[in-house]
Structure formats: C-alpha cells, structure tokens
Protein backbone atom coordinates (compact mmCIF):
# COMPACT_ATOMS: atom_id res chain seq x y z
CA UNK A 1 3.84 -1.24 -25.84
CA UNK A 2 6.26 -2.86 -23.80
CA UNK A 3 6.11 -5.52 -21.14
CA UNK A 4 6.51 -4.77 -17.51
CA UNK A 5 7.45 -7.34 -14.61
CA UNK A 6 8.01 -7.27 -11.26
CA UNK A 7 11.61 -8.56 -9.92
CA UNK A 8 12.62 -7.10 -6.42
CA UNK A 9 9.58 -6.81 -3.90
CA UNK A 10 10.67 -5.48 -0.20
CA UNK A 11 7.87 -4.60 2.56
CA UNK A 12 7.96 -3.36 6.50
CA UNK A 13 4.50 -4.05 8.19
CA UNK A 14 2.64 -5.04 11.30
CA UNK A 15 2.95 -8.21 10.44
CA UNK A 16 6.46 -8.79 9.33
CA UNK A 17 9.51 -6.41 9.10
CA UNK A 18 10.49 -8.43 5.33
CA UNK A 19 8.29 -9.63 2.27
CA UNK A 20 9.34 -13.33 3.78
CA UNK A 21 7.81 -12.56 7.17
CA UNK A 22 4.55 -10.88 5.76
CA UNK A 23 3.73 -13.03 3.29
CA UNK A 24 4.36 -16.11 6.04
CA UNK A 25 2.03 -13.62 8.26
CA UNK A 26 -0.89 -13.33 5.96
CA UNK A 27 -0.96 -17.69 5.55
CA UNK A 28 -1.37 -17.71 8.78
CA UNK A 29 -3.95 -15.28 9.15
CA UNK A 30 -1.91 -13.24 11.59
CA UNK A 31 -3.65 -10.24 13.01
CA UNK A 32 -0.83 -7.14 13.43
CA UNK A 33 -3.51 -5.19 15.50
CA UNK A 34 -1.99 -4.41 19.38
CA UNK A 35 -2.49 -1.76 21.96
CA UNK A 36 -0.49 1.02 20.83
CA UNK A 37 3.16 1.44 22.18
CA UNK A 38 4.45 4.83 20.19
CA UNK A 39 3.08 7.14 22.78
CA UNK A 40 0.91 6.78 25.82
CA UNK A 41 -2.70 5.98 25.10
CA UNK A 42 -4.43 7.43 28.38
CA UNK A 43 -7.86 8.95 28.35
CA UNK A 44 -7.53 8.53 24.04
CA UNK A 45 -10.63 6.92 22.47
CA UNK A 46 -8.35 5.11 20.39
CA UNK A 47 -5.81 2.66 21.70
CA UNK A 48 -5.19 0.16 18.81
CA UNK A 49 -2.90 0.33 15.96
CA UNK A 50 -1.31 -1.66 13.65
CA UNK A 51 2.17 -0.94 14.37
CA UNK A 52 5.78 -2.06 12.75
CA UNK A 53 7.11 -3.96 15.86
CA UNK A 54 11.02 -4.51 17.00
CA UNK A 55 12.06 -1.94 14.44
CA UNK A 56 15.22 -0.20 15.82
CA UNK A 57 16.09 2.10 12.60
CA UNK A 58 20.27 2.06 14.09
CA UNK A 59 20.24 -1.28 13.41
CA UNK A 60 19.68 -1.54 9.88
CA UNK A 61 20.58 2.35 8.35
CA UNK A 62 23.73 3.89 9.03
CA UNK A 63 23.01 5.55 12.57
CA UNK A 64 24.05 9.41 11.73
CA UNK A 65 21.40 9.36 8.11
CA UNK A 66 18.82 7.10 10.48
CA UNK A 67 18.43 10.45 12.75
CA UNK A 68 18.23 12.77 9.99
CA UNK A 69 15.08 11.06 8.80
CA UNK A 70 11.48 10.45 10.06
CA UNK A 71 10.43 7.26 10.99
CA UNK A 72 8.36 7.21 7.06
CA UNK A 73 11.49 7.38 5.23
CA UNK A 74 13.43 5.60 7.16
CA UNK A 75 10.83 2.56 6.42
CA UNK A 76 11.03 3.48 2.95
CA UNK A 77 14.80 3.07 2.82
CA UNK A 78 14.41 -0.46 4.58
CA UNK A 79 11.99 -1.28 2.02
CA UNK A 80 13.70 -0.50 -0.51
CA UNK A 81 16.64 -2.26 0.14
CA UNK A 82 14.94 -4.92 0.67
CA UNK A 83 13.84 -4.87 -2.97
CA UNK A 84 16.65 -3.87 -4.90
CA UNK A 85 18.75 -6.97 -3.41
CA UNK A 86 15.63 -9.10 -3.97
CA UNK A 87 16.05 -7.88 -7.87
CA UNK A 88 19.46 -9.36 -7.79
CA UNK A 89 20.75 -6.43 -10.15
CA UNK A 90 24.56 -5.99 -10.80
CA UNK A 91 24.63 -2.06 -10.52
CA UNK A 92 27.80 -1.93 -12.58
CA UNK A 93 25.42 -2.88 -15.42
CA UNK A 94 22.86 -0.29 -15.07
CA UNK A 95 22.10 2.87 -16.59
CA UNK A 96 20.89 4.58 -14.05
CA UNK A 97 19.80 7.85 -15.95
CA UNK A 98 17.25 4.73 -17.14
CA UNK A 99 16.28 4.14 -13.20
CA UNK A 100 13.55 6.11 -11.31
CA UNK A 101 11.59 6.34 -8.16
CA UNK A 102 8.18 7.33 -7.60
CA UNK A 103 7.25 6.00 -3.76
CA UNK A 104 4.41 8.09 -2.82
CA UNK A 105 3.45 8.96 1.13
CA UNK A 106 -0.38 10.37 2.33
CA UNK A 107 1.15 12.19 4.48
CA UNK A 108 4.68 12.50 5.10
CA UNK A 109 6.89 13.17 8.27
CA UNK A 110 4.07 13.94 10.95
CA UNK A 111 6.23 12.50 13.89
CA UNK A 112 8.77 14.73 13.37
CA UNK A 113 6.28 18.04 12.47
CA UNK A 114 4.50 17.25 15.89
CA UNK A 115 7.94 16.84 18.05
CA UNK A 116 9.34 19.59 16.52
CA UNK A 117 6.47 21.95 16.59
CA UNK A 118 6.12 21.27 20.44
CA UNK A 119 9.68 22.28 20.88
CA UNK A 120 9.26 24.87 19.23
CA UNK A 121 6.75 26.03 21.17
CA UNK A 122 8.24 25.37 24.84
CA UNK A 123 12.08 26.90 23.91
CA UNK A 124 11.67 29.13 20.09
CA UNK A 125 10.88 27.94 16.39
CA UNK A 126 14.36 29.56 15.84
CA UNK A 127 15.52 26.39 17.63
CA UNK A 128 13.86 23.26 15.53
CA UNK A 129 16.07 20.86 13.62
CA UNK A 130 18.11 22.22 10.77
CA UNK A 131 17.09 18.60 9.23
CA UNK A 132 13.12 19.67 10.31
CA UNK A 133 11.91 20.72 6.67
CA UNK A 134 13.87 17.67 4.90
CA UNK A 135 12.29 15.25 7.46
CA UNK A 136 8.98 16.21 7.01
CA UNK A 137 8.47 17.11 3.15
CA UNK A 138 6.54 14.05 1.65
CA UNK A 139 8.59 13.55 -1.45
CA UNK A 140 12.04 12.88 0.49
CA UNK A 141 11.32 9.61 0.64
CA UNK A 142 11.35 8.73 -2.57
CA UNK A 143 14.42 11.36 -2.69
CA UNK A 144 16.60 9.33 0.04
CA UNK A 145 16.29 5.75 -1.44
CA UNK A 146 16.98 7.93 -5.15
CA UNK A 147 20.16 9.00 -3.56
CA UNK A 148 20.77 5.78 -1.63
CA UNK A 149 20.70 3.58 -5.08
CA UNK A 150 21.88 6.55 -7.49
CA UNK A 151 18.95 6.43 -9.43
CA UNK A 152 18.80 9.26 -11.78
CA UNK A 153 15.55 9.41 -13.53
CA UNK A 154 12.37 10.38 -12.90
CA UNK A 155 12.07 10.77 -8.82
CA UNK A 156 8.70 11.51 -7.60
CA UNK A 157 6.13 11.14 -5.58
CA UNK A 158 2.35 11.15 -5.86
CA UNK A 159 0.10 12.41 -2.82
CA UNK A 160 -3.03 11.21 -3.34
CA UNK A 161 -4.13 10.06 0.24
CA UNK A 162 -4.92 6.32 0.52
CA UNK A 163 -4.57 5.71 -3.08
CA UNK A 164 -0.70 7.05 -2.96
CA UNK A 165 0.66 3.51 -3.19
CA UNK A 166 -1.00 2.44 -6.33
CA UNK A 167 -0.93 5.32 -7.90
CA UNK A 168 3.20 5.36 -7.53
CA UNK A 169 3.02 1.70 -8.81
CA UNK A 170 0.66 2.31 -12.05
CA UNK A 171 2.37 5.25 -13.00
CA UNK A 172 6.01 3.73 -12.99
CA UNK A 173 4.45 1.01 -14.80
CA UNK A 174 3.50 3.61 -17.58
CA UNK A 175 6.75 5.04 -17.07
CA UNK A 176 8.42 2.17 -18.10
CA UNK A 177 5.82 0.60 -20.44
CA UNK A 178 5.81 4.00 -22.87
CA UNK A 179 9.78 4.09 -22.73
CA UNK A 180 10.66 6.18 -20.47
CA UNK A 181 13.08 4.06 -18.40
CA UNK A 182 13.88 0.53 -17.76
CA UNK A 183 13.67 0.60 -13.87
CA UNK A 184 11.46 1.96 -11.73
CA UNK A 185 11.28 1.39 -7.97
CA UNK A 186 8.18 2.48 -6.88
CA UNK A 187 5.55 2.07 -3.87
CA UNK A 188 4.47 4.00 -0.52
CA UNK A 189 5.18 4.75 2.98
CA UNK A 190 3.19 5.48 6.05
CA UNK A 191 4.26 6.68 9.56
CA UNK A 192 0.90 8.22 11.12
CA UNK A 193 0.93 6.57 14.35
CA UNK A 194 1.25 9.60 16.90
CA UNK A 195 -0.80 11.95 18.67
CA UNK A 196 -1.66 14.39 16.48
CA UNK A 197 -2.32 11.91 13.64
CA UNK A 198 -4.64 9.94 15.42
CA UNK A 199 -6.57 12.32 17.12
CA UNK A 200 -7.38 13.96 14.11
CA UNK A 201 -8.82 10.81 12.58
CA UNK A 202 -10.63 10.26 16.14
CA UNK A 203 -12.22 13.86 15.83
CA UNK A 204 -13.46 13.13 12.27
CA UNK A 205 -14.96 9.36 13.09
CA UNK A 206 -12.75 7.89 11.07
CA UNK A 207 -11.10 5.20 13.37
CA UNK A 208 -12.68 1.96 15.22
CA UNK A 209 -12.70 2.71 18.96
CA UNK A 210 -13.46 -1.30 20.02
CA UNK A 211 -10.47 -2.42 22.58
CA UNK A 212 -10.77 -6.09 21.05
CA UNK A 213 -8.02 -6.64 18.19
CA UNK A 214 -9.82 -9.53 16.74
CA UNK A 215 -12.89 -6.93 16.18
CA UNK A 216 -11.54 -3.85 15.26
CA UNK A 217 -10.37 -4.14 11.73
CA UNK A 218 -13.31 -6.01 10.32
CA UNK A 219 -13.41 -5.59 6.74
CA UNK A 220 -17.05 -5.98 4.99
CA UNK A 221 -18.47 -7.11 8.65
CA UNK A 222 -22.10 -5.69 9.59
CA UNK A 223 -20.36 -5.15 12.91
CA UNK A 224 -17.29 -2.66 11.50
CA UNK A 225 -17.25 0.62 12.61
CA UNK A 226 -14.20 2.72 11.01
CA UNK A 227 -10.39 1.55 10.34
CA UNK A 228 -7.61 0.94 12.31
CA UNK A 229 -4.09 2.74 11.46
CA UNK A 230 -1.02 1.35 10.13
CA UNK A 231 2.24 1.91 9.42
CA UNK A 232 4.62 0.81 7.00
CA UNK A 233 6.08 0.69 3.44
CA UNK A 234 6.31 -1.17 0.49
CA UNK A 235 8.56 -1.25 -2.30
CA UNK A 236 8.68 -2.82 -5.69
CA UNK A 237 11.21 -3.25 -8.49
CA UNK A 238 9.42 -2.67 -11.98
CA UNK A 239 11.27 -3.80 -14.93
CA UNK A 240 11.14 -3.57 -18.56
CA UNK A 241 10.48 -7.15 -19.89
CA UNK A 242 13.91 -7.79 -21.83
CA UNK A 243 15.87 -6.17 -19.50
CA UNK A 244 15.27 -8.21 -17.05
CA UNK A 245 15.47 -11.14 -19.36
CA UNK A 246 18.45 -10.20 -20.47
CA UNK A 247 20.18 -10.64 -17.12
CA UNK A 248 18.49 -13.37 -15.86
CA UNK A 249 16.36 -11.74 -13.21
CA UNK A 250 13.84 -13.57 -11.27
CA UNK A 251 9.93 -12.50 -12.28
CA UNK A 252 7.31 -12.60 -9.60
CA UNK A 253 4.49 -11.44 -12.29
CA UNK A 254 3.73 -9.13 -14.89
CA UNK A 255 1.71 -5.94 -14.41
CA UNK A 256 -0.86 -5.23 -17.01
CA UNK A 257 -3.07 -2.88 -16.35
CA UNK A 258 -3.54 0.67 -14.30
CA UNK A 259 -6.72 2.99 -13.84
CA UNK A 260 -7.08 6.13 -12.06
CA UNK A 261 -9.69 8.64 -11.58
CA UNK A 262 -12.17 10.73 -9.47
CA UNK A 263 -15.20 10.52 -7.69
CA UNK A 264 -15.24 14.52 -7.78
CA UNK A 265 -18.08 14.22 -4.91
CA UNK A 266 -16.77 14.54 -1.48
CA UNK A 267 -13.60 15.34 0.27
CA UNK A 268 -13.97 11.92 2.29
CA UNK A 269 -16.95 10.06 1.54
CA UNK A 270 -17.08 7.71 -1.43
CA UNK A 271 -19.61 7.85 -4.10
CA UNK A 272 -22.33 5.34 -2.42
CA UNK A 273 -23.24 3.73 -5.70
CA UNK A 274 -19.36 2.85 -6.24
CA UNK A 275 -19.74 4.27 -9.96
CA UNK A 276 -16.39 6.25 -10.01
CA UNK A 277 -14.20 3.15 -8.21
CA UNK A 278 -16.48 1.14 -10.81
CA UNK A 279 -15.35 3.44 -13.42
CA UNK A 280 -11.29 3.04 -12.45
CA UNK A 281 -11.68 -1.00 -12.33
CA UNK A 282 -12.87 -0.59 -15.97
CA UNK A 283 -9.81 1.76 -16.82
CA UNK A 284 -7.35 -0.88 -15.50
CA UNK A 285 -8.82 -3.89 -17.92
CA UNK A 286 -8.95 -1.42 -20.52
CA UNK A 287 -5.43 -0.61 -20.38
CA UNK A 288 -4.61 -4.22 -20.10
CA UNK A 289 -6.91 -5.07 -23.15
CA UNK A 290 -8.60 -8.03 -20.57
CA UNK A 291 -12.06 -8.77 -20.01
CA UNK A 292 -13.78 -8.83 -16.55
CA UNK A 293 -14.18 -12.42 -16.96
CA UNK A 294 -10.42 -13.41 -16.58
CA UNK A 295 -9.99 -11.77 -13.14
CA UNK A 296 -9.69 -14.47 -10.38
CA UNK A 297 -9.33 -12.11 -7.10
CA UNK A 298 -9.64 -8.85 -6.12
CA UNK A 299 -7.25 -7.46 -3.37
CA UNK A 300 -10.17 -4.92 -2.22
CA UNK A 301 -9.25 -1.65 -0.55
CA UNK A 302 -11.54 -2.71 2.08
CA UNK A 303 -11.01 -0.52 5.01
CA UNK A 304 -14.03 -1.91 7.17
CA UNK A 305 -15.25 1.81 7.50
CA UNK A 306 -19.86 1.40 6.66
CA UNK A 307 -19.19 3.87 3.18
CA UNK A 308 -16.11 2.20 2.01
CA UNK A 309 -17.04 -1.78 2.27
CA UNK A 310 -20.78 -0.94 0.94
CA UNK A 311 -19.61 1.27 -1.76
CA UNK A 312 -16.36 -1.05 -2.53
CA UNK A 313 -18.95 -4.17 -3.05
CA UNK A 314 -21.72 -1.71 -5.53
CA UNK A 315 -18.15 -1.06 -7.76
CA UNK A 316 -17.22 -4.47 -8.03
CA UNK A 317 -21.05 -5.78 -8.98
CA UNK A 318 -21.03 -2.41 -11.47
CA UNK A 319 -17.53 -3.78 -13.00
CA UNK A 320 -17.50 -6.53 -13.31
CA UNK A 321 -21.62 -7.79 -13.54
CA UNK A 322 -21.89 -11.05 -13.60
CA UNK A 323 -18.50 -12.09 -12.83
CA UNK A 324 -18.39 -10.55 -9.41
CA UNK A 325 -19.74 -13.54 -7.82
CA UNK A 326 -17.30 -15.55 -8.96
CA UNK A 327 -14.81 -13.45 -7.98
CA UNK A 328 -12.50 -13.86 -4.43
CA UNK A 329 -12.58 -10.76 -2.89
CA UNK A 330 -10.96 -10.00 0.63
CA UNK A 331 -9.21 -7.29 2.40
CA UNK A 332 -5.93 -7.73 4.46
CA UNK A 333 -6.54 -4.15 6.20
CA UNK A 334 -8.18 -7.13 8.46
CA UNK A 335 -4.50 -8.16 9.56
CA UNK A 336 -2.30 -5.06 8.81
CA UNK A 337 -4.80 -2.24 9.66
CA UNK A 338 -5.29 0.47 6.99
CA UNK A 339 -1.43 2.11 6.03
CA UNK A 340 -2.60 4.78 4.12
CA UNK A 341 -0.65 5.91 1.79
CA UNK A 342 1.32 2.08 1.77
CA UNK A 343 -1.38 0.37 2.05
CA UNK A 344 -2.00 0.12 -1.97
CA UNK A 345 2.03 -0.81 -2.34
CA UNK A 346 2.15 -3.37 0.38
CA UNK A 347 -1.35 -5.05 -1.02
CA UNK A 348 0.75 -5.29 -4.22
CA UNK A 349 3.20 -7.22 -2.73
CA UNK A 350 0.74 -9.51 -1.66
CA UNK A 351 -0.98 -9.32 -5.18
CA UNK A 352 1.93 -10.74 -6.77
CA UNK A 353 2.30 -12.97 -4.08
CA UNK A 354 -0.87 -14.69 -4.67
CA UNK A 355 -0.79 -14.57 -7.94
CA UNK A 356 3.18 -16.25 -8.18
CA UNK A 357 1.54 -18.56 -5.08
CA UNK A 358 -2.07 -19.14 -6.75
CA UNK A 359 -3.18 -18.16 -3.22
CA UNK A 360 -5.82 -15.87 -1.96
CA UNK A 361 -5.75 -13.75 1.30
CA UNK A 362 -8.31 -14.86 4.04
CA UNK A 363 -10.57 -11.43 5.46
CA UNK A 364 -9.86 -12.81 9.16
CA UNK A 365 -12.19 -11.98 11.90
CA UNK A 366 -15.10 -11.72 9.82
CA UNK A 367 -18.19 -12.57 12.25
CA UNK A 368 -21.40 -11.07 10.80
CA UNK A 369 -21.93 -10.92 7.16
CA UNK A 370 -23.54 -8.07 6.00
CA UNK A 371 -26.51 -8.21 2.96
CA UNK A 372 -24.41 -4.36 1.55
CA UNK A 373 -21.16 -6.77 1.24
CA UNK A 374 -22.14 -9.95 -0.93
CA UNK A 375 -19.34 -11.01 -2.46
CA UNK A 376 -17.26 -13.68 -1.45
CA UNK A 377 -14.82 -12.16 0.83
CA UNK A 378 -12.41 -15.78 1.29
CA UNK A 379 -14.02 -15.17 5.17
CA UNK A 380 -11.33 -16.10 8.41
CA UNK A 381 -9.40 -18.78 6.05
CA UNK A 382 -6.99 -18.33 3.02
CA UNK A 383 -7.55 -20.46 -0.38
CA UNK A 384 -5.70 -22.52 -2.54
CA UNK A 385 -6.78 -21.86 -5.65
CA UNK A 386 -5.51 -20.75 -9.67
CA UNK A 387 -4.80 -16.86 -9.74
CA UNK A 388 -4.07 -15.64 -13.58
CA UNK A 389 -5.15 -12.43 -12.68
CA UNK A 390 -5.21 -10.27 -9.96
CA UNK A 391 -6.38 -6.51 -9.56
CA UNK A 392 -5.69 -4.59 -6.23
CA UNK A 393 -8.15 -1.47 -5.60
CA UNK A 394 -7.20 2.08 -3.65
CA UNK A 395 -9.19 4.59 -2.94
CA UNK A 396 -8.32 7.93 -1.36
CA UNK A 397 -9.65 10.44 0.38
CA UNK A 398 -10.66 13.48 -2.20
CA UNK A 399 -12.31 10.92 -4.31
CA UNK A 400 -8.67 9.68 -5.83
CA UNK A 401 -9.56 5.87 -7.32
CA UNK A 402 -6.49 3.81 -8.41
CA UNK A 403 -6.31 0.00 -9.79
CA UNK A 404 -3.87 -2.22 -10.80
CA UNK A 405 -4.16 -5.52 -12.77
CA UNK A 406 -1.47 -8.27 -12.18
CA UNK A 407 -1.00 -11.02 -14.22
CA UNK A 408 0.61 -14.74 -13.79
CA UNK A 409 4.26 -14.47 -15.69
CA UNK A 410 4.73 -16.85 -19.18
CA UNK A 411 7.62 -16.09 -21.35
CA UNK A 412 5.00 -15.80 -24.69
C-alpha cells in the first residue's frame, strides 16, 4: 500500500481566518465564542456562536463568482486556496486527471435556502435566484474549488452530518493509498449560523443557552449543557508519498489510518456505552497496522453535549484499555464551537499541527470535572510534549463514527 502525507493545509475559523492565525489561536487558548452578529438575536434562546469574523468574501474571491455562492462554499474556496499554495505545487507539472476533491458539508447552503425561500414567499418562487439550486446543493463545494484548481478526478462529497470532515479526509486517503490518484484535496465546510439553522437545533435541545462565552462550550465539564455552533472550513492537500518527494514538497505528517462505521441506534443520540465509536477507533489502528499503545493524543470530538462527552470517554476506555489513561485527550470545540460538518477537517489541521509541533490542545474553560469524563482532558492549558501519533474522532448524527490516525513524518 502506498504512503500518504499531508503537504498544503488551509483553514477559516472563529479563531483565525488562515492555518497561521488558528493554530497561533489555539496556543493561546483563544476562545472564538461571541454574541452572534449574522442576524439579530432578540427574544432567541440562543445568542452565542462561534462565528468566522472580518470575513468580507469580495475581498478575497473574484466579486461576480463570490455572489453566486453561499457563504459555505465560498469558505471552502478560501480554504482551499489557502492549501494548494501552502502545497507549493507547480500546476504545469500535474496530472490533474490524477487530482480529486472530496470536501464534504452537513448541511450545505442553508443561508441562501432560508433568504431565498422568504422571497419567495413575499414576491413568487418563480422569482428566486437562477444561481438558488447551485448555491444550496451540498456537493458544489467541493465542485467550485474542483473547477477553481482544474482538478479532474474523483470530485465528491460525503454527507454524513458531524462526521462529514473526516470522513472526506479518510476516504481521499484511501483514494490515494489504493492508487487511485496522487492528489486529493479534501476536508469540510460549515455555514449554519442563521435563523432557521439555529432554531432548529434550539427546538431539539441541542445548543447551550448560557450568555457567558467562557461557559458555554465546555467540553467534558459536569457543568456543559449542549454545543455551541460554528462555522468554517478546512482543507487539506493529501499526497502520494513519492510524489511529493519527488518535487520537493514540504510534509506536515503522514496519515495512517481511517475507520468508519455505525452506531445503527438512534438518529441523534450516541450509543451510551461508546461501543460503536469504540469499534471505529479500533478500525483506524487496524488499518494503520498500530497498536493502542503508540497513540499519544486524541483530538476528541468532544462537543460538551451530557451523551457525547460521557459516551466519547466509555469509547476511548473500551479502545484503547489500559492506555487511555495515559492518553491526552481534549476537545477544541471549547475554542471554535462545534462546525459540524468542518469540524472533523479543521481538528485535522490541528492534528497535524500537534503532531509536526509535538503539542497538545488545552480543553479551555474547563471548571468542574466530571467522574463520566476521566481522562485527562490537557484542562485550560496546552502541553509540550512528544506526539508520534495522533487520532482525531467524529461522530455524526445518524450514528456515522469516523477516525483518523496521524503519524509524525520520517523518510524510512
């Protein structure tokens, strides 16, 4: 089987509109958590959000394509820019029917399906944007940046709710490992942040109602009660080992390993005993032929909802036994808020950060530990320590588990 690194990484979150910015943001311990500014918060149970701030779309895409997308692609396409000039790549060189895309999206263009289905409403549906179904459809995403780069292999994009991101990621790394192309940029983008989005997370419990930013998104707290939204995308550049030898590319890591599979229990709630998240950790080390004793940190989906943090910490002690209390394990949903469908590609950027950086991700704002979540969770400050391997955890709603395994790059 064939090697797989990573060599262009690009990002666009609540805490920094570049992988530069982020990565400085999560040292820090920056919280991206603020009132909400998209749309006017009055009498809603919910006014925080973890928005992408000073992001004027005219000032980075050309202005004419910038209105002919929603706000989810047009992240994407930032994003991915970002990554394909991080990867350095002289396109002259590549074979591009050898270059794909599979950037996934939970759920696609909802600012533009709620504007245009209330102007619809007050003047005709005869009268909504010609652009209206090309906005909204969640694989155009992944179809705009294919078009923007020429990429001309597999383009897709997987929908699998909160595990979107990592899915996209561990299948391009298949993609690529099994021969299908040499290139893959792959990842996920999230643009939920409106009315319609938000109430119907309100109306289902999902989302933390506190008014205090420093304890809304509380990851594995006793005191968390449901997830704060985000928005954003990340992107990374996945390349076959000796192609990107052979031209000299830089290497953030190596990817190793993928699992994905189903709870098949509930069409929100995760198994309680964590046996099918458990079950998709395994897969991962399985596929990377690596034992549960050489993982040094866990990027946990963490999404400081009660099911998700107590069943997230039963997985871990189920797969990895012993180990799992020497693992670090934090969540950095406590300083983005929860992206959705991104979330799993923009905790992949910060995987291979931290494992290029031997650093681990603090869980900020952690107050009250919580007897359900007794792992070390690297509480309020980030650690200096040796990271040969890293695994990053999504799980979706619909029971949809995904893991990735990163690994420290070494020419041998």
């Amino acid at each position: 089987m064939r090697r797989v690194v990573i060599t262009g990484m690009g990002a666009i979150t609540p805490i920094g509109n570049n992988v530069k910015e982020m990565w400085q943001g999560v040292k820090a311990g920056a919280c991206g958590i603020a009132p909400i500014t998209l749309y006017d918060t009055t009498d809603r149970k919910v006014t925080l959000a973890g928005e992408v701030k000073n992001f004027v779309p005219e000032e980075v895409l050309d202005k004419k394509e910038a209105r002919r997308m929603d706000r989810f692609t047009q992240f994407a396409m930032v994003a991915a820019g970002e990554a394909m000039k991080d990867a350095g790549f002289d396109e002259t060189k590549l074979n591009k029917k050898r270059c794909g895309v599979i950037l996934s999206s939970g759920i696609g263009g909802l600012t533009t399906i709620q504007s245009e289905d209330i102007k619809g409403f007050e003047k005709s549906y005869d009268r909504v944007s010609p652009y209206f179904i090309p906005m909204v459809i969640t694989n155009l995403a992944a179809g705009q940046v294919a078009i923007a780069h020429g990429f001309k292999g597999m383009c897709s994009c997987v929908v699998t709710a909160c595990a979107s991101g990592t899915n996209a990621i561990g299948e391009a790394f298949h993609h690529i490992r099994d021969g299908y192309s040499e290139v893959m940029l792959c990842g996920g983008t999230e643009a939920s942040i409106t009315p319609l989005g938000m109430g119907g997370f309100t109306t289902m419990k999902a989302l933390c109602q506190s008014t205090d930013s420093n304890r809304a998104s509380i990851p594995f707290d006793k005191e968390r009660s449901g997830f704060v939204m985000g928005e954003g995308a990340g992107v990374l550049v996945l390349e076959e080992y000796e192609h990107a030898v052979n031209r000299g590319a830089h290497i953030y890591c190596e990817i190793v390993g993928y699992g994905a599979n189903c709870d098949a229990h509930h069409i929100t709630a995760p198994l309680e005993d964590g046996s099918g998240a458990a079950d998709c950790m395994q897969l991962a080390l399985e596929d990377a032929g690596v034992g549960p004793e050489k993982v040094d940190y866990i990027n946990a989906h963490g999404t400081s909802t009660l099911l998700n943090d107590k069943g997230e910490t039963a997985a871990i002690r189920l797969a990895f036994g012993d180990h799992a209390d020497k693992l670090a394990v934090s969540s950095t949903k406590a300083m983005t808020g929860h992206l959705l469908g991104a979330s799993g590609a923009v905790e992949a950027v910060i995987t291979a950060l931290s494992v290029r950086d031997d650093y681990v991700p603090a869980t900020i704002h952690h107050q009250m530990p919580d007897e359900d979540c007794d792992l070390d969770i690297v509480p309020n400050q980030g650690r200096e320590q040796r990271v040969e391997y890293a695994m990053s955890n999504s799980l979706g709603f619909g029971g949809h588990n995904a893991s990735i395994l990163l690994k420290k790059y070494s020419e041998v």
